[in-house]
N, C-alpha and C. Protein backbone atom coordinates (compact mmCIF):
# COMPACT_ATOMS: atom_id res chain seq x y z
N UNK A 1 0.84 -1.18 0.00
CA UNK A 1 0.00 0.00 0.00
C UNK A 1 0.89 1.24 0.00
N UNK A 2 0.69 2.27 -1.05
CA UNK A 2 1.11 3.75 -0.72
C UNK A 2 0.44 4.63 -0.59
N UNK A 3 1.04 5.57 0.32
CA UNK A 3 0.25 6.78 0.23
C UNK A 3 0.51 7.83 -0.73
N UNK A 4 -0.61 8.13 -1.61
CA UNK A 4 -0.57 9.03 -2.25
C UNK A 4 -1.01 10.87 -2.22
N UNK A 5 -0.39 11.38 -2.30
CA UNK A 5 -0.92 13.00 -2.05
C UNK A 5 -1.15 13.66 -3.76
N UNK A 6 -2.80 13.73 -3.98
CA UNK A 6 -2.70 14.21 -5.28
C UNK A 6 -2.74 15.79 -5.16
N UNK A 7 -1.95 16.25 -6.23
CA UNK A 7 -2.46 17.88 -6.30
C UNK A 7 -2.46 18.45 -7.59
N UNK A 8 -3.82 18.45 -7.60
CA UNK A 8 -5.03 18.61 -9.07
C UNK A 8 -6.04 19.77 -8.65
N UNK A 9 -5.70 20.74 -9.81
CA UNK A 9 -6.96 21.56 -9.42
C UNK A 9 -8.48 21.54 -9.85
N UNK A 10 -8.46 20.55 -10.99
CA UNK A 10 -9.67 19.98 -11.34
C UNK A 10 -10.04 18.96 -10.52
N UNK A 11 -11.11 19.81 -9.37
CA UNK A 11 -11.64 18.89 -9.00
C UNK A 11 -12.24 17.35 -9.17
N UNK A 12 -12.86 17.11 -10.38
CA UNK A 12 -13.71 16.02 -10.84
C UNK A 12 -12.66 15.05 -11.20
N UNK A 13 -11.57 15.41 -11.92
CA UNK A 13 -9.89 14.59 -12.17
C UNK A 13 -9.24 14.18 -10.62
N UNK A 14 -9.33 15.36 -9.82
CA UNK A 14 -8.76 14.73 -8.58
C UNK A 14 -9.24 14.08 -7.88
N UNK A 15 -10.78 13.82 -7.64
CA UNK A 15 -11.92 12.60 -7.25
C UNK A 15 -11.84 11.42 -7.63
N UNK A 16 -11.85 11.56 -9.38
CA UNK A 16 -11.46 10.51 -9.82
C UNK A 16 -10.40 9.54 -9.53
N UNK A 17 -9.39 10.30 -9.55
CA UNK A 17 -8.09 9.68 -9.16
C UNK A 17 -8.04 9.10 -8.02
N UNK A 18 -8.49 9.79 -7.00
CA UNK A 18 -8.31 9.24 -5.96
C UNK A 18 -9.48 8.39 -5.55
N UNK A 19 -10.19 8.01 -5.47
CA UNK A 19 -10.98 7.01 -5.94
C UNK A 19 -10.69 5.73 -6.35
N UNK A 20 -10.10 5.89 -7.78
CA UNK A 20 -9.07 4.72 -8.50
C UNK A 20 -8.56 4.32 -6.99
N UNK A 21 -7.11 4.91 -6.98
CA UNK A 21 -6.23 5.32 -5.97
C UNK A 21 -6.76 4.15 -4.53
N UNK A 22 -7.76 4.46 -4.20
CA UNK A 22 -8.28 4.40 -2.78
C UNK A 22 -8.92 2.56 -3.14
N UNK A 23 -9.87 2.27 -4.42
CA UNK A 23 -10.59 1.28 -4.73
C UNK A 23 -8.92 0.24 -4.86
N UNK A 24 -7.89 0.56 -5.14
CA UNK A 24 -6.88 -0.51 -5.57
C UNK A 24 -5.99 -0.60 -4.09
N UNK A 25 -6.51 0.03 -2.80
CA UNK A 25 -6.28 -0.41 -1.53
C UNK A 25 -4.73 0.62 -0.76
N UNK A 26 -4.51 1.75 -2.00
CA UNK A 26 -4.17 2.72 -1.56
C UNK A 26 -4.73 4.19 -0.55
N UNK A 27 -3.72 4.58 0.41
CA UNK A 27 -4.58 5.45 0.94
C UNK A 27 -4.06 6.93 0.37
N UNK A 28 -5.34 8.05 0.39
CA UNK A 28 -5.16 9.32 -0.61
C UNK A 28 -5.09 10.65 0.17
N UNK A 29 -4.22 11.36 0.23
CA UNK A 29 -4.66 12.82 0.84
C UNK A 29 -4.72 13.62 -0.91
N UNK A 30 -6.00 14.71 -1.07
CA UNK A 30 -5.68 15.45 -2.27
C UNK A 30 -5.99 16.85 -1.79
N UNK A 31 -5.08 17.59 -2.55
CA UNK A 31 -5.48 19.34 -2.27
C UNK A 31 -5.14 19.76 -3.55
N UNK A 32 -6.25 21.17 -4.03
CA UNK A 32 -6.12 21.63 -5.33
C UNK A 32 -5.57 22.99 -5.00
N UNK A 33 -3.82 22.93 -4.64
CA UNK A 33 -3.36 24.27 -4.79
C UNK A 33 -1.90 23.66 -4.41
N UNK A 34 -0.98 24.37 -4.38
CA UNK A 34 0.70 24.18 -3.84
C UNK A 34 0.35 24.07 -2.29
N UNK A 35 -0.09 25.64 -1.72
CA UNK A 35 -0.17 25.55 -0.48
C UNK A 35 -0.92 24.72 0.27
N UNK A 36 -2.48 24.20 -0.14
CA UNK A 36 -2.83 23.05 0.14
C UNK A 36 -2.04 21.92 0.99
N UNK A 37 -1.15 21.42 -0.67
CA UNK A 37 -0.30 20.35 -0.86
C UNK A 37 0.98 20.13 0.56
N UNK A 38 1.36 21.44 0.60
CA UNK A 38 2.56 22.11 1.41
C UNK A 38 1.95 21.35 2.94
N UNK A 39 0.69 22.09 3.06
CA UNK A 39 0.35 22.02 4.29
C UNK A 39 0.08 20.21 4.96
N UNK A 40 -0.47 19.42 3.58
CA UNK A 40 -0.56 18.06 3.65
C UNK A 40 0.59 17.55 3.80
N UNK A 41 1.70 17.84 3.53
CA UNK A 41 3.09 17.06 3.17
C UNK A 41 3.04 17.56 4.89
N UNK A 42 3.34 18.49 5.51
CA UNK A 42 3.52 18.83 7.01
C UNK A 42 3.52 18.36 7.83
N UNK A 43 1.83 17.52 7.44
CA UNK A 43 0.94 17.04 8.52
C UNK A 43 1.53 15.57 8.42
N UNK A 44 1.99 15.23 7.62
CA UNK A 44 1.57 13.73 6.55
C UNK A 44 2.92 13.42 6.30
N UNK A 45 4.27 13.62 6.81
CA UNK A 45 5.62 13.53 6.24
C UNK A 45 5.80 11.95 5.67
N UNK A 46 4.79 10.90 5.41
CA UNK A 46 5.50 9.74 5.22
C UNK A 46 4.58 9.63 3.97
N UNK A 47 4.43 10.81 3.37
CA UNK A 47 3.74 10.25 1.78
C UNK A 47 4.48 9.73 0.71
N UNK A 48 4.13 8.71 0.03
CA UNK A 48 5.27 8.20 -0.52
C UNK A 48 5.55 8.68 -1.62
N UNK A 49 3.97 8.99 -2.53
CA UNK A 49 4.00 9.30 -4.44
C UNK A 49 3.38 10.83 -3.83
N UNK A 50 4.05 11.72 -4.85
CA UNK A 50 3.06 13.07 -4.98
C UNK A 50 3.06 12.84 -6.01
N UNK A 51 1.54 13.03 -6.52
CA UNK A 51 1.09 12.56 -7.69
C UNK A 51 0.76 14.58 -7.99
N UNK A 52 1.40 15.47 -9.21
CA UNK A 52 1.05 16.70 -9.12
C UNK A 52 0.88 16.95 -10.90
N UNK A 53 0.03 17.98 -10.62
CA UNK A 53 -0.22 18.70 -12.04
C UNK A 53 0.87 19.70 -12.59
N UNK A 54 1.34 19.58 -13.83
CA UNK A 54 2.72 20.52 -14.31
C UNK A 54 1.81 21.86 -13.48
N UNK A 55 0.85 22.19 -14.12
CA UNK A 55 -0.22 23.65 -14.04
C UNK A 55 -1.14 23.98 -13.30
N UNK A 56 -0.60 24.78 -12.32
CA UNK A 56 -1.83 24.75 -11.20
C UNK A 56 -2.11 26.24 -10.94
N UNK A 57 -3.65 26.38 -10.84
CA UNK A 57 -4.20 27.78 -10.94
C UNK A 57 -2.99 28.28 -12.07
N UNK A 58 -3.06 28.25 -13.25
CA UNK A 58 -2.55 29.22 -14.30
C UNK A 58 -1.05 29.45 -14.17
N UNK A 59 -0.77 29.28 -13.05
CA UNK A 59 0.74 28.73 -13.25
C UNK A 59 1.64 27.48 -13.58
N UNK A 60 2.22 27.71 -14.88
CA UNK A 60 2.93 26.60 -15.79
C UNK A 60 3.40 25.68 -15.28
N UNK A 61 4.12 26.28 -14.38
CA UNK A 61 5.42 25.34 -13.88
C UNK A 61 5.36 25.03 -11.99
N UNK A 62 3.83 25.52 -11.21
CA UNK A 62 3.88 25.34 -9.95
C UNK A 62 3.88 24.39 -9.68
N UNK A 63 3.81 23.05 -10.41
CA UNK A 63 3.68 21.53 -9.89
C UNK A 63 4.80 21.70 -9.66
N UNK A 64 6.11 21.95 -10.96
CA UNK A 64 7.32 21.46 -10.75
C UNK A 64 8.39 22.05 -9.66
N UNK A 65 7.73 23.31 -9.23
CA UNK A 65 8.02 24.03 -8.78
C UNK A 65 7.58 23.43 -7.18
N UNK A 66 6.38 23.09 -6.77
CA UNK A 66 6.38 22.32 -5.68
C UNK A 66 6.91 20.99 -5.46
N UNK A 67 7.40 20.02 -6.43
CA UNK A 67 8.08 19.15 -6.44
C UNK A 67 9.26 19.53 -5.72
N UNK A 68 9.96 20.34 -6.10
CA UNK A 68 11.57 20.68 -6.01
C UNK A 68 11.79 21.03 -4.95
N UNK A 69 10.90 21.97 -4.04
CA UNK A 69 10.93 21.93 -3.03
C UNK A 69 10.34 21.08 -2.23
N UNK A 70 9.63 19.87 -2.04
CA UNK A 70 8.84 18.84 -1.43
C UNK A 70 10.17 17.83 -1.33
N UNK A 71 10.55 17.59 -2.39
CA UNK A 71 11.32 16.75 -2.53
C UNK A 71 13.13 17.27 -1.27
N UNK A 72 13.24 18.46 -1.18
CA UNK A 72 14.51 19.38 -0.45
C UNK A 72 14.02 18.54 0.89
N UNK A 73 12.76 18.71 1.26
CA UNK A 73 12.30 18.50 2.45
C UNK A 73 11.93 17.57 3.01
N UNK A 74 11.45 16.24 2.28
CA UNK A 74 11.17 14.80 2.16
C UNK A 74 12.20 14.33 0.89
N UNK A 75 13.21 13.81 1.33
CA UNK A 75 13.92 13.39 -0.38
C UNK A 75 13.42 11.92 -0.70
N UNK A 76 12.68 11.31 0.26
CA UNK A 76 12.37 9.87 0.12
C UNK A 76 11.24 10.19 -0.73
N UNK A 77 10.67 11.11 -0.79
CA UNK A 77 8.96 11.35 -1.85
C UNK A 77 9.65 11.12 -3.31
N UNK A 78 8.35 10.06 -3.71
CA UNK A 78 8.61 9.97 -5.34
C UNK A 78 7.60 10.76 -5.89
N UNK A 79 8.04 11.61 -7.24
CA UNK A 79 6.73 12.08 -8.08
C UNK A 79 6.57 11.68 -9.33
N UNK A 80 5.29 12.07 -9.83
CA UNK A 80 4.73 11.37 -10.94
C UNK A 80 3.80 12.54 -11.52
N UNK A 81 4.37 13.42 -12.18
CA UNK A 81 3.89 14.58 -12.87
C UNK A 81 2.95 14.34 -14.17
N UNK A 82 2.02 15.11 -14.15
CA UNK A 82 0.99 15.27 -15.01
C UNK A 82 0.43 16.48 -15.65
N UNK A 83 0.30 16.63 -16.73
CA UNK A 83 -0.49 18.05 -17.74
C UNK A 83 -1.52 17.38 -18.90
N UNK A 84 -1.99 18.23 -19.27
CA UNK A 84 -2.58 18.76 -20.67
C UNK A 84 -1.61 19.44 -21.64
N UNK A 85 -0.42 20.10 -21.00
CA UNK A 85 0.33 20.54 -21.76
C UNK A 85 1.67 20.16 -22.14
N UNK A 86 1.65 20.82 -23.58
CA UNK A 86 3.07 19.96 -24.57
C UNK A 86 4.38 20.29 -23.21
N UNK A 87 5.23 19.92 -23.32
CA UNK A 87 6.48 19.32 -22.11
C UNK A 87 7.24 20.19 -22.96
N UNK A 88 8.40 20.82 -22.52
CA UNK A 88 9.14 21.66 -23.09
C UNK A 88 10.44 20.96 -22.91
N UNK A 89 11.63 21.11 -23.50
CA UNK A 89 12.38 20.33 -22.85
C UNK A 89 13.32 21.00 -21.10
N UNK A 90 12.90 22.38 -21.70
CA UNK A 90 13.79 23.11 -20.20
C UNK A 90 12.03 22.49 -19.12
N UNK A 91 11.17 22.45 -19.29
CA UNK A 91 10.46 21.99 -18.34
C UNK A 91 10.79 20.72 -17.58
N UNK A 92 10.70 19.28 -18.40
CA UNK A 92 11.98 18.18 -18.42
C UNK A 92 12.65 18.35 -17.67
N UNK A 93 13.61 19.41 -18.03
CA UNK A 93 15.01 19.60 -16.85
C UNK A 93 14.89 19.70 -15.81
N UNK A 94 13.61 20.58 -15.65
CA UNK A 94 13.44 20.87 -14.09
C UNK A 94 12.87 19.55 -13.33
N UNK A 95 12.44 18.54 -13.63
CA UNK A 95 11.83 17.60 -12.91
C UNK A 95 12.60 16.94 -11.76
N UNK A 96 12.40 16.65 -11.07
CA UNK A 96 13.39 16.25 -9.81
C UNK A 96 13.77 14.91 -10.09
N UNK A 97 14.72 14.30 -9.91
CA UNK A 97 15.71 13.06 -10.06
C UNK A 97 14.26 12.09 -9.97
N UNK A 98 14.56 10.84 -10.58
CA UNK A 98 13.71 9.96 -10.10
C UNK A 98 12.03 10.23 -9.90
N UNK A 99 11.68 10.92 -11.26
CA UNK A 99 10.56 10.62 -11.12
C UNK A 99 9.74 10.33 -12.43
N UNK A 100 8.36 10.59 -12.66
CA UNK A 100 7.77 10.15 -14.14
C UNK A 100 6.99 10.83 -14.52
N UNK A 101 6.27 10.76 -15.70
CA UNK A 101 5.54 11.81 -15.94
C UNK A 101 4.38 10.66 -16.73
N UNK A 102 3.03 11.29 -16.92
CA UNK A 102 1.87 10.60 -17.13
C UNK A 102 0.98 12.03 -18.07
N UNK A 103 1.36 11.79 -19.25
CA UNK A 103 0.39 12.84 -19.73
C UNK A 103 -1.54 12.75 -19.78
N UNK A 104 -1.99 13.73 -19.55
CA UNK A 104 -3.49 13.79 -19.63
C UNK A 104 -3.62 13.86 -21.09
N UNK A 105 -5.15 13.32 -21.33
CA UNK A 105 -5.88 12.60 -20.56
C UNK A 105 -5.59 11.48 -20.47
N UNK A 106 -5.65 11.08 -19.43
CA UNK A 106 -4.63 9.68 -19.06
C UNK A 106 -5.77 8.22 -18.38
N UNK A 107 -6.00 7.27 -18.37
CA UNK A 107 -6.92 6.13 -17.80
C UNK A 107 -6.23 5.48 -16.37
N UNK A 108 -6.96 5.22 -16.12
CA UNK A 108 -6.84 4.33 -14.62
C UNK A 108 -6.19 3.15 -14.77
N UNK A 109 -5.85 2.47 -15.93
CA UNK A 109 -4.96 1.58 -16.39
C UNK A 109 -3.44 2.04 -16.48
N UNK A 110 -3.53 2.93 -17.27
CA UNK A 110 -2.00 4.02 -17.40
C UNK A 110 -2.05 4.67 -16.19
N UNK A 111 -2.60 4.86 -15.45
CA UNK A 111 -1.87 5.51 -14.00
C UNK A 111 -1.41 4.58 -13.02
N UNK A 112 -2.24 3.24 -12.84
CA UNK A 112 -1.85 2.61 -12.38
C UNK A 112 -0.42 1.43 -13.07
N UNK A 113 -0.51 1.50 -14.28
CA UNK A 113 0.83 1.24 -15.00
C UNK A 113 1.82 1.80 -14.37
N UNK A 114 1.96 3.03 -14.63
CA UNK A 114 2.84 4.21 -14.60
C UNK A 114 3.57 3.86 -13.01
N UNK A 115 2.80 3.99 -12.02
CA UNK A 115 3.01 4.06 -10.69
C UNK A 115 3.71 2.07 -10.60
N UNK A 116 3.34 1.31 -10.96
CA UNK A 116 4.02 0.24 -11.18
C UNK A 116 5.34 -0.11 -11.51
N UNK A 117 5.06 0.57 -12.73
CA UNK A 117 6.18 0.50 -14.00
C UNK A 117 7.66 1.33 -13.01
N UNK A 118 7.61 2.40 -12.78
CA UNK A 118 8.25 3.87 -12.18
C UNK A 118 8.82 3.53 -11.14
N UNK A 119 7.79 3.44 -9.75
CA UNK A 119 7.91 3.17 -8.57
C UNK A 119 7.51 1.55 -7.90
N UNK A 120 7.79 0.79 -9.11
CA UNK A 120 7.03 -0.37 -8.28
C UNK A 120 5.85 -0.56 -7.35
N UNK A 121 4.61 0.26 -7.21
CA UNK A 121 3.83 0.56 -6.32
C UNK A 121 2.50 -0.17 -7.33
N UNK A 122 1.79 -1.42 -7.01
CA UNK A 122 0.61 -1.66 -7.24
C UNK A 122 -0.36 -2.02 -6.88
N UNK A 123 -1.48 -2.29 -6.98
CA UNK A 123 -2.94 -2.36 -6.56
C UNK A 123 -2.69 -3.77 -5.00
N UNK A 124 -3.19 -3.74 -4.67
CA UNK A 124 -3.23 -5.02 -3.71
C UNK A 124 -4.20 -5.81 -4.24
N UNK A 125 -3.48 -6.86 -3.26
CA UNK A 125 -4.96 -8.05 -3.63
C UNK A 125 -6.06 -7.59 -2.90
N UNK A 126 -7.41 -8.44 -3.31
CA UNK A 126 -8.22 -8.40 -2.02
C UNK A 126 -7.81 -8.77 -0.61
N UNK A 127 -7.39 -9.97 -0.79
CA UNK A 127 -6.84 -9.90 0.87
C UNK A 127 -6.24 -9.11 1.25
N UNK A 128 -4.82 -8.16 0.80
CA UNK A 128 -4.17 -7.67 1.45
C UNK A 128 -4.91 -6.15 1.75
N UNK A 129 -5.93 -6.06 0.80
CA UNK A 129 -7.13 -4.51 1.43
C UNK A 129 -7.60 -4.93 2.32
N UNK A 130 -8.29 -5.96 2.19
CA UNK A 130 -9.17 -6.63 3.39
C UNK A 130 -8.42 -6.71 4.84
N UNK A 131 -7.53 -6.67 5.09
CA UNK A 131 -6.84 -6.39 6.29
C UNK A 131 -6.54 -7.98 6.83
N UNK A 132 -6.04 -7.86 7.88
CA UNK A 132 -6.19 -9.42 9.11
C UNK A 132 -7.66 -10.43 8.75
N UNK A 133 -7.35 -11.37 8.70
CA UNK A 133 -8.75 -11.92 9.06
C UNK A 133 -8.78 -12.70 10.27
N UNK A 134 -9.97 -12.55 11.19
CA UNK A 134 -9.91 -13.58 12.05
C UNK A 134 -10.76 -15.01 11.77
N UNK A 135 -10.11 -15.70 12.60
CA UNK A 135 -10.50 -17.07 12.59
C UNK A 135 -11.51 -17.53 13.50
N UNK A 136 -12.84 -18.15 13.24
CA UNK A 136 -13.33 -18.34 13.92
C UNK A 136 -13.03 -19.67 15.05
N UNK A 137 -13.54 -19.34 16.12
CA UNK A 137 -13.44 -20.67 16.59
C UNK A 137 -14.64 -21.28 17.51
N UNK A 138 -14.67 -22.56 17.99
CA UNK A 138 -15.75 -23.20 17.88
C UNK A 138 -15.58 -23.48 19.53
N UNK A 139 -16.67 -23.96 19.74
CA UNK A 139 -17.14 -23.62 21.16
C UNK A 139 -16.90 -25.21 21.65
């Protein structure tokens, strides 16, 4: 199981996701802003994936831009960057060591690929969502 922190400002995309996310036995914190995000990473220091948008509120580059610093401060956080928009290559550059990118519009198959493929991180079985089981016993 990982924890994921999404930060999407489209709401209905970041539901979605986390949803996916949550149904494959992962647990989700999401916030639609940097500072949001900032404030979750705070609370939450053992998140494993920040899952972030290149573009948040109209700024190009604030995903990557909160990566770089998330990452100064947690270096164990992996990310897995996402847009609508064409990738530049100085954008590229800026991405922090060790991470991936997942262009929109993207499926619940390819995200959960991606996060596999990248970070080795995948869905659980049922049992292992399902938690402990106990055993009954007989009287």
């Amino acid at each position: 199981m990982a924890k994921v922190l999404i930060v999407e400002e489209d709401e209905q995309v970041r539901v979605l996701a986390e949803s996916y996310l949550e149904e494959q036995g992962h647990k989700c914190l999401s916030a639609g802003t940097s500072q949001g995000a900032m404030a979750l990473l705070e609370k939450s220091p053992r998140i494993d994936v920040l899952f972030v948008d290149v573009d948040i509120k109209g700024d190009i580059a604030a995903g990557i831009k909160l990566a770089q610093e998330a990452i100064k401060r947690w270096p164990h956080l992996k990310v897995l960057y996402t847009t609508r928009r064409d990738l530049t290559d100085g954008m590229k550059a800026r991405f922090v060591a060790k991470s991936a990118f997942l262009a929109k519009p993207y499926t619940v198959e390819e995200l959960m690929t991606t996060l596999t493929v990248h970070f080795s991180i995948g869905p659980l079985s049922r049992l292992e969502a399902a938690g402990p089981t106990s055993s009954l016993q007989s009287a």
